[in-house]
Each structure stands twice: as structure tokens, then as C-alpha cells.
C-alpha atoms as a PDB file:
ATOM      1  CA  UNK A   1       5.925  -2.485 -22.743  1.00  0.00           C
ATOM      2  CA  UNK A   2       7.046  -2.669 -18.830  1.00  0.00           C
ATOM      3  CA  UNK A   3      10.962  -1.466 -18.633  1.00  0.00           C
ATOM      4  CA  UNK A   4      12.262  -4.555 -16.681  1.00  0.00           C
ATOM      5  CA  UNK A   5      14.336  -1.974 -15.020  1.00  0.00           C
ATOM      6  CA  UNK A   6      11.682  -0.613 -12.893  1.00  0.00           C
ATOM      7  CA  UNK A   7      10.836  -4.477 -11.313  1.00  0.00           C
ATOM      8  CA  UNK A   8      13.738  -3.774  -8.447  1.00  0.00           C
ATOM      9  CA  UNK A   9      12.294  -0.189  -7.391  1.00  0.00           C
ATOM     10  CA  UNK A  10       9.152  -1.578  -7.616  1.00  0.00           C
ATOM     11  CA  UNK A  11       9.169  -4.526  -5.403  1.00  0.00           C
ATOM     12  CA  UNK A  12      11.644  -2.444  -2.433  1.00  0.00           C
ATOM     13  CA  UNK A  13       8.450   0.001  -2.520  1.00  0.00           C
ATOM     14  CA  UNK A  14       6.296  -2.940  -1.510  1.00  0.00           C
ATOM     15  CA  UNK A  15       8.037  -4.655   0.477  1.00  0.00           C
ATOM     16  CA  UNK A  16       8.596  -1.104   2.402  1.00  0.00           C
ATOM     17  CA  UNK A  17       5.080  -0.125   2.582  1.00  0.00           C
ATOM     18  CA  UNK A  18       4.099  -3.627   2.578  1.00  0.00           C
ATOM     19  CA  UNK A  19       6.661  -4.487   5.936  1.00  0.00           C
ATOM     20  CA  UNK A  20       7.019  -1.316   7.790  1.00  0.00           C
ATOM     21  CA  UNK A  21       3.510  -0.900   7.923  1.00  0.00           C
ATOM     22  CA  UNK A  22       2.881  -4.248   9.802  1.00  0.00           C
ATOM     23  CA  UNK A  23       5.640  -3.916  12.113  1.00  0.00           C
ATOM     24  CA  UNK A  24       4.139  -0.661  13.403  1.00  0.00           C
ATOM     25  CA  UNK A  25       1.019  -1.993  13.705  1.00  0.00           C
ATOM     26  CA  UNK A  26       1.994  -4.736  15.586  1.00  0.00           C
ATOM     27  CA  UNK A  27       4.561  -2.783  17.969  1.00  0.00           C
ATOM     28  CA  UNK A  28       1.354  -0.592  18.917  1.00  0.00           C
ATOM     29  CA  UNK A  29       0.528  -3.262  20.610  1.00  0.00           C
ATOM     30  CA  UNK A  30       3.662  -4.163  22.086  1.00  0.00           C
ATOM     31  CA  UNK A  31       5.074  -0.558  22.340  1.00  0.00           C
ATOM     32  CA  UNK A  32       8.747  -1.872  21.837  1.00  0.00           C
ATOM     33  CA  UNK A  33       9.576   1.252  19.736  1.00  0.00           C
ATOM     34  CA  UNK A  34       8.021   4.071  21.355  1.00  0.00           C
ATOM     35  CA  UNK A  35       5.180   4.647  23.282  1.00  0.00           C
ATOM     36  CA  UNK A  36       2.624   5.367  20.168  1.00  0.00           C
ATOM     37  CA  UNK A  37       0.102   7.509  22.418  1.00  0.00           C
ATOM     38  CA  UNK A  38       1.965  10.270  22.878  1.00  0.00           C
ATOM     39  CA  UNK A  39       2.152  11.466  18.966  1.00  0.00           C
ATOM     40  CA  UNK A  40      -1.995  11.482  19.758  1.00  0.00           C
ATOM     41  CA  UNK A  41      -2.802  14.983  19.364  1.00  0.00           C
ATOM     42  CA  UNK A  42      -4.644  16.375  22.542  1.00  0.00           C
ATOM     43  CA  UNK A  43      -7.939  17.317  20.244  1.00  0.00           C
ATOM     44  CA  UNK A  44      -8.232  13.157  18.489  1.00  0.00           C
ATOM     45  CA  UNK A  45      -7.764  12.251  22.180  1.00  0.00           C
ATOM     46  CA  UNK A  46     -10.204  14.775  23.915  1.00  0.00           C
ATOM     47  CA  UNK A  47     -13.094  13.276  20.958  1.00  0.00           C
ATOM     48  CA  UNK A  48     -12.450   9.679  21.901  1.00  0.00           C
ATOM     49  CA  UNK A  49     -14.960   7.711  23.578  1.00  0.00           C
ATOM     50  CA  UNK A  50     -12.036   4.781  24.461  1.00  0.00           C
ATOM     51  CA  UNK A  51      -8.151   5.131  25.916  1.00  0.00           C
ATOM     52  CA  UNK A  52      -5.550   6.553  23.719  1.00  0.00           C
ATOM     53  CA  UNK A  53      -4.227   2.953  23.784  1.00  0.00           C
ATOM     54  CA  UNK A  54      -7.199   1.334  23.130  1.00  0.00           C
ATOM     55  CA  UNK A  55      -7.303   3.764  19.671  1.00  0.00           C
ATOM     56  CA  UNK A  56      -3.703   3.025  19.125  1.00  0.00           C
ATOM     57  CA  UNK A  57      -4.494  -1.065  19.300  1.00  0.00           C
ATOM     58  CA  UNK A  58      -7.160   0.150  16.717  1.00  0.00           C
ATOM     59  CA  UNK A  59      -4.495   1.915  14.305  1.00  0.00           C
ATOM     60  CA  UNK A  60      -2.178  -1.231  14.873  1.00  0.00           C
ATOM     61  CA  UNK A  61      -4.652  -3.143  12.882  1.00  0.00           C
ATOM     62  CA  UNK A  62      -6.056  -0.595  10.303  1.00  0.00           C
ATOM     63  CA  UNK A  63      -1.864  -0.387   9.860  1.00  0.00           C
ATOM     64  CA  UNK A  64      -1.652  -4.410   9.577  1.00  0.00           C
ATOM     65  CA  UNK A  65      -4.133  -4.401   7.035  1.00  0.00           C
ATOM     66  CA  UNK A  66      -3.176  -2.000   4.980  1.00  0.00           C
ATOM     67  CA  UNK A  67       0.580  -3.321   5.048  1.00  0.00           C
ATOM     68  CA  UNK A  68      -0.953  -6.639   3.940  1.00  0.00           C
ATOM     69  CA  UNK A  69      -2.908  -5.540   1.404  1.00  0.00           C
ATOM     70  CA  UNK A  70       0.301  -3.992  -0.076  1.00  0.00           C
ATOM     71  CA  UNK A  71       1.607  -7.587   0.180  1.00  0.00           C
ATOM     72  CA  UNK A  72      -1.295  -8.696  -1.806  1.00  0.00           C
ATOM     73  CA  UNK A  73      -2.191  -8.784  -5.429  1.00  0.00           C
ATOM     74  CA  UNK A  74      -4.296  -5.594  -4.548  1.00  0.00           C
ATOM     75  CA  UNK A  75      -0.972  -3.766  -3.916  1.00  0.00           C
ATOM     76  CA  UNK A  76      -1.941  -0.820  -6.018  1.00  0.00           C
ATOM     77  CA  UNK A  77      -5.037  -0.208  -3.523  1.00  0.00           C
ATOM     78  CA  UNK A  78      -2.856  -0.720  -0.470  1.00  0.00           C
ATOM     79  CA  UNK A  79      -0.746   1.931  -1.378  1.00  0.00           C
ATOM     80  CA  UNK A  80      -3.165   4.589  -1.996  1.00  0.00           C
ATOM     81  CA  UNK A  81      -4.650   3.050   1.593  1.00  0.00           C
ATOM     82  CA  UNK A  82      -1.024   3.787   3.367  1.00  0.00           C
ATOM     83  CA  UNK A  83      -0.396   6.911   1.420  1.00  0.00           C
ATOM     84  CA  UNK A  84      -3.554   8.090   2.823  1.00  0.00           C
ATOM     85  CA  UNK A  85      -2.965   7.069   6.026  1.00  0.00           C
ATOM     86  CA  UNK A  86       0.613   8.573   5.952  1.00  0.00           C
ATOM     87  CA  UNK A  87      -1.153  12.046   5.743  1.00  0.00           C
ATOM     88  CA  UNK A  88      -3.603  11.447   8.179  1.00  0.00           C
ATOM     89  CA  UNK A  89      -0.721  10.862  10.722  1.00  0.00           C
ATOM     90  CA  UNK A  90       1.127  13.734   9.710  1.00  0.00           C
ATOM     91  CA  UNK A  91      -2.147  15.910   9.978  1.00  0.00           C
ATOM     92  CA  UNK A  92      -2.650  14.736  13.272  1.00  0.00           C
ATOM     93  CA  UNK A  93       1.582  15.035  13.883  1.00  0.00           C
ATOM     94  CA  UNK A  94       0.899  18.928  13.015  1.00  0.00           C
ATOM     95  CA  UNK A  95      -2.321  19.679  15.252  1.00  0.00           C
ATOM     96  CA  UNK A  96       0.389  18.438  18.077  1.00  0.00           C
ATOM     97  CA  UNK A  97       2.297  21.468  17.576  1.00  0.00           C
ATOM     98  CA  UNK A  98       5.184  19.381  17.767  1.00  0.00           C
ATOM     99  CA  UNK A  99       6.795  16.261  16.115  1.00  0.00           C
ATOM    100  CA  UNK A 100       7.308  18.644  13.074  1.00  0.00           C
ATOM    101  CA  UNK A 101       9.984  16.718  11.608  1.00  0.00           C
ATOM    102  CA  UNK A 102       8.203  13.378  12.047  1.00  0.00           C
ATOM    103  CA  UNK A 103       5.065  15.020  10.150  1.00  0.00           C
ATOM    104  CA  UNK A 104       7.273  15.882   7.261  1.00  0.00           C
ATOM    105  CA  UNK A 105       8.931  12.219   6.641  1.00  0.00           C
ATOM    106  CA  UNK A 106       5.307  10.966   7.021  1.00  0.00           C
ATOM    107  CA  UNK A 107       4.472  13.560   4.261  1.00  0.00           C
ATOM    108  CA  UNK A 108       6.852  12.318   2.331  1.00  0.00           C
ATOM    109  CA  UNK A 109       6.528   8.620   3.162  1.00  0.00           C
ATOM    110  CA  UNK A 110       3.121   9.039   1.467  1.00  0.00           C
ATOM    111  CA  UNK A 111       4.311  10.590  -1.899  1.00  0.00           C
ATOM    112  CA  UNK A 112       6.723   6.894  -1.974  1.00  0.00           C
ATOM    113  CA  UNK A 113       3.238   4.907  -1.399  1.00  0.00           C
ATOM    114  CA  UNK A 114       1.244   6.801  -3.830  1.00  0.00           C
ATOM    115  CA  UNK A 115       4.634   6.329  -6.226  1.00  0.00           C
ATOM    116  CA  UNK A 116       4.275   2.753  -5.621  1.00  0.00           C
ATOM    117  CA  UNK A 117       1.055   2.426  -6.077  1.00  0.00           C
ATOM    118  CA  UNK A 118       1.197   4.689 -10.141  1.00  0.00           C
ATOM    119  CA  UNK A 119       3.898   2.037 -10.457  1.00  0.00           C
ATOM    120  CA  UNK A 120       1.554  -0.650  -9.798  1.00  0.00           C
ATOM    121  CA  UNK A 121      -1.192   0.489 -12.094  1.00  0.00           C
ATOM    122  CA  UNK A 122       1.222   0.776 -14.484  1.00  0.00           C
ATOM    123  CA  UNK A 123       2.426  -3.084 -13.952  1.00  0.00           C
ATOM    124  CA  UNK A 124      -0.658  -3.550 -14.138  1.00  0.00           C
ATOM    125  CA  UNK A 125      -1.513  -1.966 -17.793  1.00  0.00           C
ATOM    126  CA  UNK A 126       1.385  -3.109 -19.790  1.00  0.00           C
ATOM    127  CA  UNK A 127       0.476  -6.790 -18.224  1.00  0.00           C
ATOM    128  CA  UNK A 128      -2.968  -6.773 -19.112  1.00  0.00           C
ATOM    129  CA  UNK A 129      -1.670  -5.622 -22.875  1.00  0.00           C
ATOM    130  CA  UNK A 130       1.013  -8.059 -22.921  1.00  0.00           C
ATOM    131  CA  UNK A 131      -1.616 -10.594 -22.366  1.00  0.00           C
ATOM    132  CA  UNK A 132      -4.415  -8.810 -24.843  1.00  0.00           C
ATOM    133  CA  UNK A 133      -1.408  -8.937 -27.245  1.00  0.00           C
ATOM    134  CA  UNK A 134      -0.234 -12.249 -26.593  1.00  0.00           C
ATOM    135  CA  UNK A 135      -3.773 -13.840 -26.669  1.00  0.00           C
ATOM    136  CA  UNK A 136      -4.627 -11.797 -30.385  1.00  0.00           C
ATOM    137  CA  UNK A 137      -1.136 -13.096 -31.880  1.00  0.00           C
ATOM    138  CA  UNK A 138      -2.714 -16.769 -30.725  1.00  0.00           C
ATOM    139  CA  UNK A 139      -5.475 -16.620 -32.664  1.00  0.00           C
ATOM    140  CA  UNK A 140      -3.892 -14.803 -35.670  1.00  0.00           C
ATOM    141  CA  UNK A 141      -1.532 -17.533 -36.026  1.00  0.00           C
ATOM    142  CA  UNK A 142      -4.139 -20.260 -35.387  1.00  0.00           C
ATOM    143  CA  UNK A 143      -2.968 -21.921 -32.187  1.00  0.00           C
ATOM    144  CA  UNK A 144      -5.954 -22.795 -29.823  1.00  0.00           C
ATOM    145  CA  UNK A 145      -4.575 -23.382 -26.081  1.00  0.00           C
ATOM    146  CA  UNK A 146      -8.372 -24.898 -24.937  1.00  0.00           C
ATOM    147  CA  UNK A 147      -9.122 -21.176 -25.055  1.00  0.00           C
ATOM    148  CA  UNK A 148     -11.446 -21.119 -27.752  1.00  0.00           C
ATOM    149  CA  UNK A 149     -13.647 -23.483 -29.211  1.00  0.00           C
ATOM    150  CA  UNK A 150     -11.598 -24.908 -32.682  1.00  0.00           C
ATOM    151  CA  UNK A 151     -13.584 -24.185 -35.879  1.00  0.00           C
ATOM    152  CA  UNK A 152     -13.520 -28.057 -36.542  1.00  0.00           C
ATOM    153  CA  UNK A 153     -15.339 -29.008 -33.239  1.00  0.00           C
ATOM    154  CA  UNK A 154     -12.337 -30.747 -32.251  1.00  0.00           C
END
């Protein structure tokens, strides 16, 4: 049974990771915010074969994506996708040598995305038995919804 007390933390953890992520990834296009390229560590940069901002249009829609798929009925994958990419940032945030502080919110950011997303599966359990349950009670008691062939033919 799903405590209907969880539904409010659960959807302000998607609609974070779901939202934040695609405003980021579209302002690395736009660079409203900040200028994305210089949390690029030195060593990503030096292996690129493209511009920092060319990669950073690239992480803008890997970001978009992943925010969307949060959005999505796949929300429990999306969130494992942006708590991985969370500490992939904050990896590359550390090999900086600076931006310490940013590193460690994005560290943490990720433990809220993989939260949401043990939330989801969750959800997504105690749906699938509410339903399992639901359908069994349905046939104990005889009802037939177009579900099941009746035993009469009719």
C-alpha cells in the first residue's frame, strides 16, 4: 500500500529534476546564467575534438532529455539518468581544482534524483499490486469488465 503522504515529495522531486534539468540545458545554449564552459575542466577540454561550446550545446541536450524523461512515465529511469549525470559534473567540477562547493551540491543533487527515482519504483510496485489485487478481487467476486472471456460465452 502507497502512503498517500509521500505523492507531494514525490511529484516536487520530479518536477525538480524534471524542470531544472531542461532549463540548464537550454541556457547552455543561450548562456543567460553563466557562461557553462568555464566549469569544463582543462583535461575534458584538452581530449575534445570540437569547442568547449560546441560540447556544452551537446550537454544542453543530453540535459533536455534526461529532464524530459523525468517528465515522462519513465521517470524512474530519468532519475537514475540525472543522478548519474549529477556525478559526472561534479567529477569533472573536482578535476578543476576549483568550484568545490558547486561539486558538492551536485553530489548531493544526485542522492535527491536517485531518491526520486527509489520513490518511483516504489510507486511503481504498490501500483502494479493495487492493480494485481484489484483485478484478483474481480474475478473472485465474479464481475467480468470485457477482461475475460464469461464462462457462458456471453
Amino acid at each position: 500500500m502507497l502512503d498517500v503522504n509521500l505523492n507531494k515529495p514525490w511529484w516536487s522531486l520530479r518536477l525538480a529534476y524534471g524542470l531544472v534539468p531542461i532549463v540548464a540545458g537550454l541556457d547552455k545554449f543561450t548562456n543567460l546564467l553563466t557562461d557553462w564552459t568555464q566549469y569544463l575542466s582543462p583535461l575534458a577540454e584538452r581530449m575534445l575534438p570540437f569547442s568547449a561550446s560546441t560540447f556544452m550545446s551537446m550537454v544542453g541536450v543530453i540535459e533536455i532529455a534526461a529532464g524530459a524523461l523525468v517528465l515522462t512515465r519513465f521517470t524512474r529511469v530519468g532519475a537514475y539518468v540525472v543522478s548519474a549525470w549529477l556525478v559526472a559534473i561534479a567529477i569533472n567540477l573536482l578535476s578543476t581544482g576549483q568550484y568545490f562547493d558547486i561539486a558538492v551540491r551536485d553530489l548531493v543533487m544526485s542522492v535527491g534524483a536517485f531518491v526520486l527515482g527509489k520513490m518511483t519504483a516504489v510507486r511503481e510496485h504498490a501500483t502494479a499490486g493495487a492493480t494485481q489485487h484489484a483485478k484478483g478481487s474481480e474475478r473472485r467476486e465474479g464481475k467480468n469488465y470485457g477482461l475475460q472471456p464469461s464462462p457462458t460465452g456471453a
